[in-house]
C-alpha atoms as a PDB file:
ATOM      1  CA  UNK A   1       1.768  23.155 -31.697  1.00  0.00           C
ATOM      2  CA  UNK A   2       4.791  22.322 -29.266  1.00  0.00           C
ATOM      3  CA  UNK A   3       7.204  19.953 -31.353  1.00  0.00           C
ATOM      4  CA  UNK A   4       8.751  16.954 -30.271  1.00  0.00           C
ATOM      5  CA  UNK A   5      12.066  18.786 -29.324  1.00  0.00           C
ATOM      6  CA  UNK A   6      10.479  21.340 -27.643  1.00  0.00           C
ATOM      7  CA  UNK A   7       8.018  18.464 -25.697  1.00  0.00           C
ATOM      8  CA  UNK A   8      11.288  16.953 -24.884  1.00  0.00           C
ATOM      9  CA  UNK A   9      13.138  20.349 -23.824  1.00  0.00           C
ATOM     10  CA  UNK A  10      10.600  21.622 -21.692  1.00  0.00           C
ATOM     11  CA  UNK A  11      10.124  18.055 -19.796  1.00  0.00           C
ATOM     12  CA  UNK A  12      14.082  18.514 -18.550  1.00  0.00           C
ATOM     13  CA  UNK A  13      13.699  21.847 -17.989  1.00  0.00           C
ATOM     14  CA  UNK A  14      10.762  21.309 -15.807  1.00  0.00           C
ATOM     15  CA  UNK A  15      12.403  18.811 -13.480  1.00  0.00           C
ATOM     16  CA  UNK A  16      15.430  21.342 -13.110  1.00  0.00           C
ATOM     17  CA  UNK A  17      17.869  19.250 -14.810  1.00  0.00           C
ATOM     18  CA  UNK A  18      21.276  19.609 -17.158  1.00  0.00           C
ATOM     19  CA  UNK A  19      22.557  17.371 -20.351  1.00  0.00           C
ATOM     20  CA  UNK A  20      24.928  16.525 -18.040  1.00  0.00           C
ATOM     21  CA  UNK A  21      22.712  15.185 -15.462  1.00  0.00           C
ATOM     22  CA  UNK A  22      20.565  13.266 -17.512  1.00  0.00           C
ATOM     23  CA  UNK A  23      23.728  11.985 -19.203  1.00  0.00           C
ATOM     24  CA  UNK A  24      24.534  10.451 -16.350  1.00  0.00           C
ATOM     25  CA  UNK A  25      20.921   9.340 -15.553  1.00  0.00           C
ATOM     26  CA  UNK A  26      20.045   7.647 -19.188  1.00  0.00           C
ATOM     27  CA  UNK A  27      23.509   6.811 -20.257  1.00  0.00           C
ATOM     28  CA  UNK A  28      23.315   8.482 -23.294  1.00  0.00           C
ATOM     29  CA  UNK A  29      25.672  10.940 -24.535  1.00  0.00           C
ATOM     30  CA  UNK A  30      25.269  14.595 -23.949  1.00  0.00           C
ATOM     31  CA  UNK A  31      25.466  15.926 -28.011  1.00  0.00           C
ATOM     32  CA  UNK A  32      23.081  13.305 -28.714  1.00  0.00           C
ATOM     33  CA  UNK A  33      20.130  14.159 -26.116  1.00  0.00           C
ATOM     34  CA  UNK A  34      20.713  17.444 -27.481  1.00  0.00           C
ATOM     35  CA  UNK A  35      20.106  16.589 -31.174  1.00  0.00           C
ATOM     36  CA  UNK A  36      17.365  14.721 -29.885  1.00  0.00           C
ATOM     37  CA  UNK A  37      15.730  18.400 -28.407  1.00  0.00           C
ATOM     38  CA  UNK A  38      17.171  20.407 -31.511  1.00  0.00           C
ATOM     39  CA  UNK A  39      14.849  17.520 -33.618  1.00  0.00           C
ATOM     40  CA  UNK A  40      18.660  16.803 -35.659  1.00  0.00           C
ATOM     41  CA  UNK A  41      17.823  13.585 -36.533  1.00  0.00           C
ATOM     42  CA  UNK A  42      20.689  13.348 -39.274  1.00  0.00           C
ATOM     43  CA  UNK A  43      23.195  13.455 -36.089  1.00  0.00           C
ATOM     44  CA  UNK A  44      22.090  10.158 -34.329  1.00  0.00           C
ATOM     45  CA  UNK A  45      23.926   7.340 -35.530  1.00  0.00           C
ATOM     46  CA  UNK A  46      21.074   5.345 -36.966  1.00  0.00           C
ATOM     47  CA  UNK A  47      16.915   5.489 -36.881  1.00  0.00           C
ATOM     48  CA  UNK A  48      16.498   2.557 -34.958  1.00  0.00           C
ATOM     49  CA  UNK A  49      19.371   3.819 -32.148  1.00  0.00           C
ATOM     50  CA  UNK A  50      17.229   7.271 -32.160  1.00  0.00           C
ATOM     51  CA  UNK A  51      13.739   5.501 -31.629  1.00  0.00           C
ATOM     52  CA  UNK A  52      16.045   3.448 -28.922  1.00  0.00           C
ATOM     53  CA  UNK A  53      17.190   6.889 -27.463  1.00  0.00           C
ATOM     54  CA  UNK A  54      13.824   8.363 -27.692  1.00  0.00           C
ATOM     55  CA  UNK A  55      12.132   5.866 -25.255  1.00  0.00           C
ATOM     56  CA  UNK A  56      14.598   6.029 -22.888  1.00  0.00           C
ATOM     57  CA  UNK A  57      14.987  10.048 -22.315  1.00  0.00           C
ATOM     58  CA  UNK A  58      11.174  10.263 -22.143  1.00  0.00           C
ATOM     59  CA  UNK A  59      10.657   7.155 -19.828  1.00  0.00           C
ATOM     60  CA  UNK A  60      13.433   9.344 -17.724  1.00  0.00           C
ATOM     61  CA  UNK A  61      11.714  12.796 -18.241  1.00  0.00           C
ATOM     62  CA  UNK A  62       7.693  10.925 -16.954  1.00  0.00           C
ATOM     63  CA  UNK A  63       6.751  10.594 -20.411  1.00  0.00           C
ATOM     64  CA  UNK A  64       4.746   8.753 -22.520  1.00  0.00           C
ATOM     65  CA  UNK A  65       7.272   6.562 -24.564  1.00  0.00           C
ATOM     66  CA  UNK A  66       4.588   5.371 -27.205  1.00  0.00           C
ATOM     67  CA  UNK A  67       3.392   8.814 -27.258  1.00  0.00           C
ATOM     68  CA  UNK A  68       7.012  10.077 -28.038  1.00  0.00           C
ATOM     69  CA  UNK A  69       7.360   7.165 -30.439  1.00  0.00           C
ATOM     70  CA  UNK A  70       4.198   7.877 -32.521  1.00  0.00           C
ATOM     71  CA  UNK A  71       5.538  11.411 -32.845  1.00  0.00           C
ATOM     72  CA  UNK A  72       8.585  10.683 -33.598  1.00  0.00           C
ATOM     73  CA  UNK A  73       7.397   8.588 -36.789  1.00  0.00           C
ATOM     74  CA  UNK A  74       4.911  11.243 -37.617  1.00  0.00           C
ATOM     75  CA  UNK A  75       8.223  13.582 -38.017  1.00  0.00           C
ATOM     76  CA  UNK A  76      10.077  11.233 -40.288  1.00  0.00           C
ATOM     77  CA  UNK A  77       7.139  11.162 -42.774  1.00  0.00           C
ATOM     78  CA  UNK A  78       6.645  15.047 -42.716  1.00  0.00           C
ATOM     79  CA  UNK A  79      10.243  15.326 -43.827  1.00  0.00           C
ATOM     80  CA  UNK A  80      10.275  12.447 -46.513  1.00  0.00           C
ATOM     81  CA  UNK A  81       7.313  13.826 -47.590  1.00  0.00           C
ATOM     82  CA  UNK A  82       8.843  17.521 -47.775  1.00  0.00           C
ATOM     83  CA  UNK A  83      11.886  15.718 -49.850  1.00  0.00           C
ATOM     84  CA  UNK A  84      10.206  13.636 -51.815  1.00  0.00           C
ATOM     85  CA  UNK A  85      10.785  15.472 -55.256  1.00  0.00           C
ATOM     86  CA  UNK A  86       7.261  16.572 -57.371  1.00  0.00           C
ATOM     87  CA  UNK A  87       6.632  14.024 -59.991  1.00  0.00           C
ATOM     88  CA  UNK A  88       7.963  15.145 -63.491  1.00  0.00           C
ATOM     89  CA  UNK A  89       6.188  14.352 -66.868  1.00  0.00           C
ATOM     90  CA  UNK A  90       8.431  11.704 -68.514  1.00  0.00           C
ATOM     91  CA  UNK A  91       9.388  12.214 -72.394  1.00  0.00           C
ATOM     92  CA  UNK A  92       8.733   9.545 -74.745  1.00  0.00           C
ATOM     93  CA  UNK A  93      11.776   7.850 -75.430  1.00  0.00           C
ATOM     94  CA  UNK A  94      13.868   8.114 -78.727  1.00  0.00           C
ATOM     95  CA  UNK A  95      13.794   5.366 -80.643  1.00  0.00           C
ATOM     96  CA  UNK A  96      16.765   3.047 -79.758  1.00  0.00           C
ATOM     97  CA  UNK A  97      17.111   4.292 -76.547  1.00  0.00           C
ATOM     98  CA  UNK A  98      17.188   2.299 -73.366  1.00  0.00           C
ATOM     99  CA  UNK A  99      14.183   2.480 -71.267  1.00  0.00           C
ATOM    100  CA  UNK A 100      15.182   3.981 -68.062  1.00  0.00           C
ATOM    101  CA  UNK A 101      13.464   2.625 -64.707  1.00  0.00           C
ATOM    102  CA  UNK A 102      11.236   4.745 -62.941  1.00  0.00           C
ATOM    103  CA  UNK A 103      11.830   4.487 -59.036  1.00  0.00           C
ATOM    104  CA  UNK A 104       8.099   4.662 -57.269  1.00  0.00           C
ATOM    105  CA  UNK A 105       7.744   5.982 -53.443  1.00  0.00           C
ATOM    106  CA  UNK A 106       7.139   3.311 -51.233  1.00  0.00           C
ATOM    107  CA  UNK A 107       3.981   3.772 -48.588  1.00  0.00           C
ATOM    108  CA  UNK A 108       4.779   1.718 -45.999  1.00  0.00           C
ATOM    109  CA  UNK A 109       8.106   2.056 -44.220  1.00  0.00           C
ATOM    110  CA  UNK A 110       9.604   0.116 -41.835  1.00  0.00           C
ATOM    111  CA  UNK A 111       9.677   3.109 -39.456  1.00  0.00           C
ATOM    112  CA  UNK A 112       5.934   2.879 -39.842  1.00  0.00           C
ATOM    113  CA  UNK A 113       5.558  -0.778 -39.510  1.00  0.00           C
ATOM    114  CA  UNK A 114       6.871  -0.735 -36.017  1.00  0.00           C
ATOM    115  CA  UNK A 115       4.767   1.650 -35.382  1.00  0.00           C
ATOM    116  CA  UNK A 116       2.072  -0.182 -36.143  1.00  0.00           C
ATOM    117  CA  UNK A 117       2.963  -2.838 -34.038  1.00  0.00           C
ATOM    118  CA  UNK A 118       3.965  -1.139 -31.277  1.00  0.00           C
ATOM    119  CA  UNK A 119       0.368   0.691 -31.030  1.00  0.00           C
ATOM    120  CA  UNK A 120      -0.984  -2.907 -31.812  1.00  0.00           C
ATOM    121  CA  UNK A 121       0.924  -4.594 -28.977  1.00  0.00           C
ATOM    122  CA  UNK A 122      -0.549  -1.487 -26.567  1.00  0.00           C
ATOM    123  CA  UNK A 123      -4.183  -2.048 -27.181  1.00  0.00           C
ATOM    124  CA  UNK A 124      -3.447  -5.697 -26.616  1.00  0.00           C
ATOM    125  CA  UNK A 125      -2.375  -5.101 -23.272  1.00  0.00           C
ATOM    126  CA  UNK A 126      -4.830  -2.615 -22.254  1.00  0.00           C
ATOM    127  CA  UNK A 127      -7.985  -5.525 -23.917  1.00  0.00           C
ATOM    128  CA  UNK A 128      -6.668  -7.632 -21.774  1.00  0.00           C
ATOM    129  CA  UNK A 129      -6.020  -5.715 -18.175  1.00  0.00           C
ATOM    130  CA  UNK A 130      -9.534  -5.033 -18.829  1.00  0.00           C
ATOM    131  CA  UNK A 131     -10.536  -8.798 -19.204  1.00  0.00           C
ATOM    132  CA  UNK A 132      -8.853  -9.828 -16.380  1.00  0.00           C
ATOM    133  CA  UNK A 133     -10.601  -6.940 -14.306  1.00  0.00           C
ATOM    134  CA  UNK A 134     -13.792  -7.890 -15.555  1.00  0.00           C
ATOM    135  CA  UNK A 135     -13.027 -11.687 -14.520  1.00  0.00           C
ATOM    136  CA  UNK A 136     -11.887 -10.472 -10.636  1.00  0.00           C
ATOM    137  CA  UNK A 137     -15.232  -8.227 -10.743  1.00  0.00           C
ATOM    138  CA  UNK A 138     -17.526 -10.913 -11.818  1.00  0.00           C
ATOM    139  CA  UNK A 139     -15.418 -13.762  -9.285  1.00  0.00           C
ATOM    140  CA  UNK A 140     -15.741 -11.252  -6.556  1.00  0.00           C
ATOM    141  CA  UNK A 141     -19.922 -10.471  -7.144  1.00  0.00           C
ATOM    142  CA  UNK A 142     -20.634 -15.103  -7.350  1.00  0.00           C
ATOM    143  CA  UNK A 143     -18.748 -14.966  -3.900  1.00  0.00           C
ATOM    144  CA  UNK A 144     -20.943 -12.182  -2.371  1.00  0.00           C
ATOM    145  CA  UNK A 145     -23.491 -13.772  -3.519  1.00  0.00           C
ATOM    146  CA  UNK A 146     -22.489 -17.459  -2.305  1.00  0.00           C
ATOM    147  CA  UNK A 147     -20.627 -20.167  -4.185  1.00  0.00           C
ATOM    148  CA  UNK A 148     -21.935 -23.237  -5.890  1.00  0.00           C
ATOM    149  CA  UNK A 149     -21.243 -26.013  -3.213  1.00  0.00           C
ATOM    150  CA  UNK A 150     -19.032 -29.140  -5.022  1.00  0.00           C
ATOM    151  CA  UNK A 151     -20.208 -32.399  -4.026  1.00  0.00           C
ATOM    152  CA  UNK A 152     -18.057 -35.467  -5.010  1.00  0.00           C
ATOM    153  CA  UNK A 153     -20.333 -39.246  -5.244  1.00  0.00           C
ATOM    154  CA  UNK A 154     -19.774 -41.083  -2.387  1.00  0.00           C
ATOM    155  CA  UNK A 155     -19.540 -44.729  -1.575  1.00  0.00           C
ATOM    156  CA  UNK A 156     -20.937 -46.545   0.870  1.00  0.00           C
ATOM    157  CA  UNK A 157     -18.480 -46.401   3.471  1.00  0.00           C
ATOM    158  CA  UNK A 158     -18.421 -45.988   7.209  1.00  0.00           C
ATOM    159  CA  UNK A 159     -16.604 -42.613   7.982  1.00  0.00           C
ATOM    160  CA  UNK A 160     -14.258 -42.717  10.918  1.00  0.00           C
ATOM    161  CA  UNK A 161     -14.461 -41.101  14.134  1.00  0.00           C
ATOM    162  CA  UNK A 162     -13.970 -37.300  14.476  1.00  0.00           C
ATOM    163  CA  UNK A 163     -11.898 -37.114  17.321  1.00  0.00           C
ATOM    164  CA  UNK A 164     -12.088 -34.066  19.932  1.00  0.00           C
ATOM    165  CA  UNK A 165      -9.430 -31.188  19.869  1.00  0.00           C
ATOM    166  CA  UNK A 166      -8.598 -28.803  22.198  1.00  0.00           C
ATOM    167  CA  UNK A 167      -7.910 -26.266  19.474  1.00  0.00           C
ATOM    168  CA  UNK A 168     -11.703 -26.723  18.385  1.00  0.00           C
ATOM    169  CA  UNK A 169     -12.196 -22.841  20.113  1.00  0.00           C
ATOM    170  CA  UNK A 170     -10.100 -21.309  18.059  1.00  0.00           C
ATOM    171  CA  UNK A 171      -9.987 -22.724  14.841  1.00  0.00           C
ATOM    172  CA  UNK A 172     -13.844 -22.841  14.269  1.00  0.00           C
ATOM    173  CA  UNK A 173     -14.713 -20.446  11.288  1.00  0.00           C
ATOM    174  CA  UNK A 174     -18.361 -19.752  10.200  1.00  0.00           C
ATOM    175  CA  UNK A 175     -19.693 -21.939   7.243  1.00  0.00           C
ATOM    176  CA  UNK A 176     -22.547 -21.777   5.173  1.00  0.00           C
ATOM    177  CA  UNK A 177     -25.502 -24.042   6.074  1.00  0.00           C
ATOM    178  CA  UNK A 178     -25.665 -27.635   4.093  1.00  0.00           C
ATOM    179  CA  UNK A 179     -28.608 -27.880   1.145  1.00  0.00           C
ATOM    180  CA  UNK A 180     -27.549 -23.766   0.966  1.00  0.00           C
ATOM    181  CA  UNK A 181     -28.250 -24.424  -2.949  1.00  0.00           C
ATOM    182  CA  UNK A 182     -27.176 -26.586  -5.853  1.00  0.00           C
ATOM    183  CA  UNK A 183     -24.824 -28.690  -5.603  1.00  0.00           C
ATOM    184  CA  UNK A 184     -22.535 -29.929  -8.600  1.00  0.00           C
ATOM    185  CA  UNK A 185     -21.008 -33.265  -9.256  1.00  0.00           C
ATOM    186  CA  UNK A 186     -17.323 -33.586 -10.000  1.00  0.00           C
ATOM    187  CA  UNK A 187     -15.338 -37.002 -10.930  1.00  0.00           C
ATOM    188  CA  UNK A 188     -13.483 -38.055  -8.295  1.00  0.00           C
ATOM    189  CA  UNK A 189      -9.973 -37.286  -7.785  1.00  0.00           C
ATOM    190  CA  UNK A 190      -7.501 -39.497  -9.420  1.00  0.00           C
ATOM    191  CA  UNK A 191      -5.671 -42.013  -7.224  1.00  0.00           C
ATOM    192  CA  UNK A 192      -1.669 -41.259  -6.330  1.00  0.00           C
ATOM    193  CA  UNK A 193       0.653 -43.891  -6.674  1.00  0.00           C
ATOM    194  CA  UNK A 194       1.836 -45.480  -3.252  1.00  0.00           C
ATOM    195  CA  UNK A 195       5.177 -46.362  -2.743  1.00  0.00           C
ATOM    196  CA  UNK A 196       5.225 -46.760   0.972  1.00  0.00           C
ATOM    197  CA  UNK A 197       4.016 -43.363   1.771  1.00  0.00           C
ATOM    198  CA  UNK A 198       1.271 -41.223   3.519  1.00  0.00           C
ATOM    199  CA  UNK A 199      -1.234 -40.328   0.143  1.00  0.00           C
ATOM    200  CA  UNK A 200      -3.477 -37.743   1.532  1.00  0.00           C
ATOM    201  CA  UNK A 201      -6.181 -35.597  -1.202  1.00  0.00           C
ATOM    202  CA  UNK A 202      -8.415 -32.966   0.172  1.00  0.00           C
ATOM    203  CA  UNK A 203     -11.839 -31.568  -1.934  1.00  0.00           C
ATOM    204  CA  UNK A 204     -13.255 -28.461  -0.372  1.00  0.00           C
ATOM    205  CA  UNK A 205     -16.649 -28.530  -0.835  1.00  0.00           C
ATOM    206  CA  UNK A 206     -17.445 -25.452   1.457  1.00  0.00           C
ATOM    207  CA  UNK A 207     -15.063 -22.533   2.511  1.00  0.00           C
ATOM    208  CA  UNK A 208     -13.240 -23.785   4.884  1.00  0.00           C
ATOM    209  CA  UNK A 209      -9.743 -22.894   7.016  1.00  0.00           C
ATOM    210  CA  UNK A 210      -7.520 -25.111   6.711  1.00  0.00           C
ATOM    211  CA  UNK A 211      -3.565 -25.825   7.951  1.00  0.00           C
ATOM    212  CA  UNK A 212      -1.662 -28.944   6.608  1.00  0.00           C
ATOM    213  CA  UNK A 213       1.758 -30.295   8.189  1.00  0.00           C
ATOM    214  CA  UNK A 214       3.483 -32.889   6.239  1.00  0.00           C
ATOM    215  CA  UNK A 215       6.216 -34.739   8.136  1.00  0.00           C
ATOM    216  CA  UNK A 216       6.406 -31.963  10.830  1.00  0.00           C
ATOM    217  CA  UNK A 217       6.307 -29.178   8.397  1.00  0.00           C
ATOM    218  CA  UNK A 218       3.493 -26.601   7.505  1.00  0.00           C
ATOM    219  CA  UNK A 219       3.033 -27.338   3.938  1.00  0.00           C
ATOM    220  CA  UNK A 220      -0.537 -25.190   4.134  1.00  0.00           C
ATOM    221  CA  UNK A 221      -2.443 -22.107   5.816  1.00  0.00           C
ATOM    222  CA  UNK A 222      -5.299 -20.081   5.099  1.00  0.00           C
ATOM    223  CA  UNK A 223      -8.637 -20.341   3.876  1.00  0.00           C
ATOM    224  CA  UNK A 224      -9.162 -22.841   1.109  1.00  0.00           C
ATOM    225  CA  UNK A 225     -12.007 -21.946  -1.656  1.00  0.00           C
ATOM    226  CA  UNK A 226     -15.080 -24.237  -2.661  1.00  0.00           C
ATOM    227  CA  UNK A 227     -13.842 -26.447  -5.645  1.00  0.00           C
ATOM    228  CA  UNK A 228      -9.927 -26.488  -4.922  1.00  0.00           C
ATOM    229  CA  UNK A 229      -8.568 -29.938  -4.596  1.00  0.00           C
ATOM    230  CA  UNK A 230      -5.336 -30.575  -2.347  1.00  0.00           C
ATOM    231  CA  UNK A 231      -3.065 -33.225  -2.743  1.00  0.00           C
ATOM    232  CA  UNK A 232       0.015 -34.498  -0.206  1.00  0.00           C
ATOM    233  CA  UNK A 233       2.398 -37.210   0.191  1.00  0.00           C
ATOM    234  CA  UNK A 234       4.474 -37.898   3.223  1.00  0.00           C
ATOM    235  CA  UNK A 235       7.091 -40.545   4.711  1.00  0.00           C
ATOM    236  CA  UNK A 236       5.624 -40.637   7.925  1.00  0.00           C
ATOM    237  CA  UNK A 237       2.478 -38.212   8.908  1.00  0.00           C
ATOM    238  CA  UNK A 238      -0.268 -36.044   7.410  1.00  0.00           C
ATOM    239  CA  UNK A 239      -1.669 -33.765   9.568  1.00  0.00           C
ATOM    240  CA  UNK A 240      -4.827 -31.773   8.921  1.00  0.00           C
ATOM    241  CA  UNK A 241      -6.414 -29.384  10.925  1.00  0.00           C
ATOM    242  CA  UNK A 242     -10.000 -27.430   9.698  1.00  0.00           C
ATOM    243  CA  UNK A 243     -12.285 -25.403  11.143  1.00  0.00           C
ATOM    244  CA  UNK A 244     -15.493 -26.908   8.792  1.00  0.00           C
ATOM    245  CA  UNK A 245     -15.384 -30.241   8.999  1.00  0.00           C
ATOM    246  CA  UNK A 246     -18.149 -30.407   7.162  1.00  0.00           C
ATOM    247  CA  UNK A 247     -16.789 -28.671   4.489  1.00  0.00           C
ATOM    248  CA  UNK A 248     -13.532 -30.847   3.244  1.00  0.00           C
ATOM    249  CA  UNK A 249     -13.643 -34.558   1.533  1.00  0.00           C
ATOM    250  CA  UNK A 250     -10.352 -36.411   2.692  1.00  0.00           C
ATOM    251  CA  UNK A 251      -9.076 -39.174   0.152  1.00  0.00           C
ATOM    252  CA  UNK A 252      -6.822 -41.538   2.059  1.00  0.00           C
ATOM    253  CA  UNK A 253      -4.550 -43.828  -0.622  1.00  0.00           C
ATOM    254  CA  UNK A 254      -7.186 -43.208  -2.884  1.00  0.00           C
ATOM    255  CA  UNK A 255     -10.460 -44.044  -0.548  1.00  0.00           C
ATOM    256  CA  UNK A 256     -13.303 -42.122   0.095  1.00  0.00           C
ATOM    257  CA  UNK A 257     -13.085 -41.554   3.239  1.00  0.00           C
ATOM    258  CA  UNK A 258     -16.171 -38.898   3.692  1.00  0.00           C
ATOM    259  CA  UNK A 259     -16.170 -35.362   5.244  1.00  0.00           C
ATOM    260  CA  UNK A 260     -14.145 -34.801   7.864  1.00  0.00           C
ATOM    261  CA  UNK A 261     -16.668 -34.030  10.056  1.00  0.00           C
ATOM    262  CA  UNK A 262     -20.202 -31.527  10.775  1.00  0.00           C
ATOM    263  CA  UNK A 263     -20.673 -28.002   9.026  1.00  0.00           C
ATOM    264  CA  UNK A 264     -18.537 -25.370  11.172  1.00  0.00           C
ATOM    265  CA  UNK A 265     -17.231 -28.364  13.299  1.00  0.00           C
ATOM    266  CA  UNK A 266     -12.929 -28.236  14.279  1.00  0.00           C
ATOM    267  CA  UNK A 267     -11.726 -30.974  13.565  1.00  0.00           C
ATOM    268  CA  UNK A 268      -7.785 -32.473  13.806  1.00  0.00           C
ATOM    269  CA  UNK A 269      -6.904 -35.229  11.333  1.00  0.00           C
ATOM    270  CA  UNK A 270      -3.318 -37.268  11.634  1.00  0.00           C
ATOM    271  CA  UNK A 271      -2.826 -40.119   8.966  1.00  0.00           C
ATOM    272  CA  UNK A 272       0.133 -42.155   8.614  1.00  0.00           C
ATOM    273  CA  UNK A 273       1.002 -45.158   6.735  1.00  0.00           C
ATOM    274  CA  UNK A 274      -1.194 -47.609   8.908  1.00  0.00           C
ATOM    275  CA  UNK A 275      -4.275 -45.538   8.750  1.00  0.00           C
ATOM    276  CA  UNK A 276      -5.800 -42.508  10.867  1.00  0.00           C
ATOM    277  CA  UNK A 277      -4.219 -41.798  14.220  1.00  0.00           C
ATOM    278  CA  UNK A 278      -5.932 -40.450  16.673  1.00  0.00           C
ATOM    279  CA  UNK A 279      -4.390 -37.231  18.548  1.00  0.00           C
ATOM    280  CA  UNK A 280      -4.034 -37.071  21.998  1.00  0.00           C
ATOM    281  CA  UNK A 281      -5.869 -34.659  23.655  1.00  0.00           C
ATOM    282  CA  UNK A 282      -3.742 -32.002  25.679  1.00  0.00           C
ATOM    283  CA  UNK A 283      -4.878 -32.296  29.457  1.00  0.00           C
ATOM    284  CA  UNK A 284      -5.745 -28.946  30.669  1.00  0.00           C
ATOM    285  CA  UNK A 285      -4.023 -28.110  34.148  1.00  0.00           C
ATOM    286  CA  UNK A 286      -5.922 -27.369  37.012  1.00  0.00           C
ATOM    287  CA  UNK A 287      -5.155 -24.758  39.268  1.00  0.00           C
ATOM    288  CA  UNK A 288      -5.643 -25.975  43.226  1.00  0.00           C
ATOM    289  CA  UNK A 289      -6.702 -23.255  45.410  1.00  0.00           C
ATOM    290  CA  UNK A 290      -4.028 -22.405  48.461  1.00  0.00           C
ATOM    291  CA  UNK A 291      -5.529 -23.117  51.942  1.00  0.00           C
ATOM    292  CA  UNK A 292      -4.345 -20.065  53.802  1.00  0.00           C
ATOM    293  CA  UNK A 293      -2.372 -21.002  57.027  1.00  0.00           C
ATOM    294  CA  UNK A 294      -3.763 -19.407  59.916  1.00  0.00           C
ATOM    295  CA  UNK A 295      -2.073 -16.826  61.928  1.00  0.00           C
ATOM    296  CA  UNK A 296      -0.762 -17.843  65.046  1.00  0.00           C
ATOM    297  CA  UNK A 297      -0.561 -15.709  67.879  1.00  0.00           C
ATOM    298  CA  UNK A 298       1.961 -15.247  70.511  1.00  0.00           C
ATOM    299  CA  UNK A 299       0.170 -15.584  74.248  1.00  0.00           C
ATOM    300  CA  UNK A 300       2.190 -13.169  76.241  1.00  0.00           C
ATOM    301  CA  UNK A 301       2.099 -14.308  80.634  1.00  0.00           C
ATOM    302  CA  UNK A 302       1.499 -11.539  83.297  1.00  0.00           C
ATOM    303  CA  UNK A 303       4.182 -10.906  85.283  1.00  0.00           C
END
């Protein structure tokens, strides 16, 4: 069985390296990466500076620190256990003689106590990479299979005009039919506090692509899940551009002010402290066709 020295040893030896050039690599002093190798324990300053050295020179050699750790504390109790003296039969004591105290070994050492932890603290971490894969697995197989649509209660007001865009080519994005399946309930979004500005809150009830500007700056961009609420305040303008109308709530100062428009509908939205504003379409130029200029010819006279 390869000892820990010899693990250690052959690692440096396999990348083609010196004590000097791992020295210079770890920071640690050349006699004591070589006591580590030799396995002379009683030359490092301290156990806690060799477990310290240990993890560094195998993190530098590729390898396992815990590994090197575990071994490391496996060592320490084969020697205390070679040391430990065999256990004598005690004489009665004389009469009038003072009882003296018998000194029992003590099974759990600190070196194995941190040990203990250490493995602990690894098995933690691996439970719960492996929890949070399982989460990403599951999230990723509901939205193959199509999310639950969010639906907030409505009341009974009068939704304002969609107004046309010219960007309603491009930013149109496929959505998923309305009455796709059930719909949940949610409580509506609290109301932000107004102090003279532009309150804008967004629900996306579909998947929808969304960019927000907030006082000439792109605050938002990308594709916005089923369920995510959005909230914005401005000084002057909120602007809100979607490719599923149908698909995103809008709060205004706290009012319902319904879906932004139809399912898979573009759909430009510009609020500022007086209410919605209504962009201004950009008029497409029209390109005039050139009458051609006919040739003239030069009449020549016979002489």
């Amino acid at each position: 069985m390869t000892t820990l020295g010899q693990t250690l040893c052959d690692a440096r030896e396999q990348l083609g390296l010196t004590l000097e050039e791992a020295e210079r690599a770890t920071r640690i002093r050349t006699h004591h990466l070589q006591a580590l190798e030799d396995e002379a324990w009683d030359s490092l300053p301290s156990p806690v500076q060799a477990r310290g050295f240990l993890h560094n020179y195998a993190e530098f050699l590729g390898l396992n620190p815990d590994a090197i750790l575990l071994q490391y504390v496996e060592v320490l109790q084969h020697r205390r256990s070679a040391l430990a003296a065999p256990t004598r039969p005690v004489a009665p004591a004389a009469p009038g003689s003072a009882a003296v105290p018998v000194r029992r070994p003590r099974w759990v050492s600190p070196d194995l106590l941190i040990s203990s932890v250490v493995v602990l603290a690894v098995i933690a971490v691996l439970v719960w990479g492996v929890g949070r894969m399982m989460a990403g697995f599951r999230a990723r197989t509901l939205e193959e299979a199509g999310g639950v649509s969010l639906a907030l209660p409505t009341a009974q007001l009068t939704p304002s005009p969609t107004p046309e865009s010219p960007f309603s080519e491009v930013l149109a994005q496929p959505a998923a039919a309305p009455g796709a399946g059930p719909t949940a309930t949610l409580a509506p979004p609290p109301i932000l506090a107004s102090f003279g500005r532009v309150n804008v809150q967004l629900v996306i009830e579909r998947r929808a692509w969304l960019r927000v500007v907030v006082d000439g700056t792109e605050q938002y961009s990308g594709r916005a899940e089923a369920g995510e609420l959005l909230e914005y305040q401005a000084q002057r303008t909120i602007e809100v551009v979607t490719g599923n109308g149908g698909g995103v709530r809008a709060f205004f100062q706290g009012e319902d002010t319904g879906l932004m428009g139809e399912f898979g509908e573009a759909v430009v939205r510009i609020w500022s402290e007086g209410g919605l504003i209504t962009p201004t379409p950009t008029a497409t130029p029209q390109i005039t066709a050139t009458q051609p200029v006919p040739a003239t010819g030069t009449q020549s006279t016979g002489g």
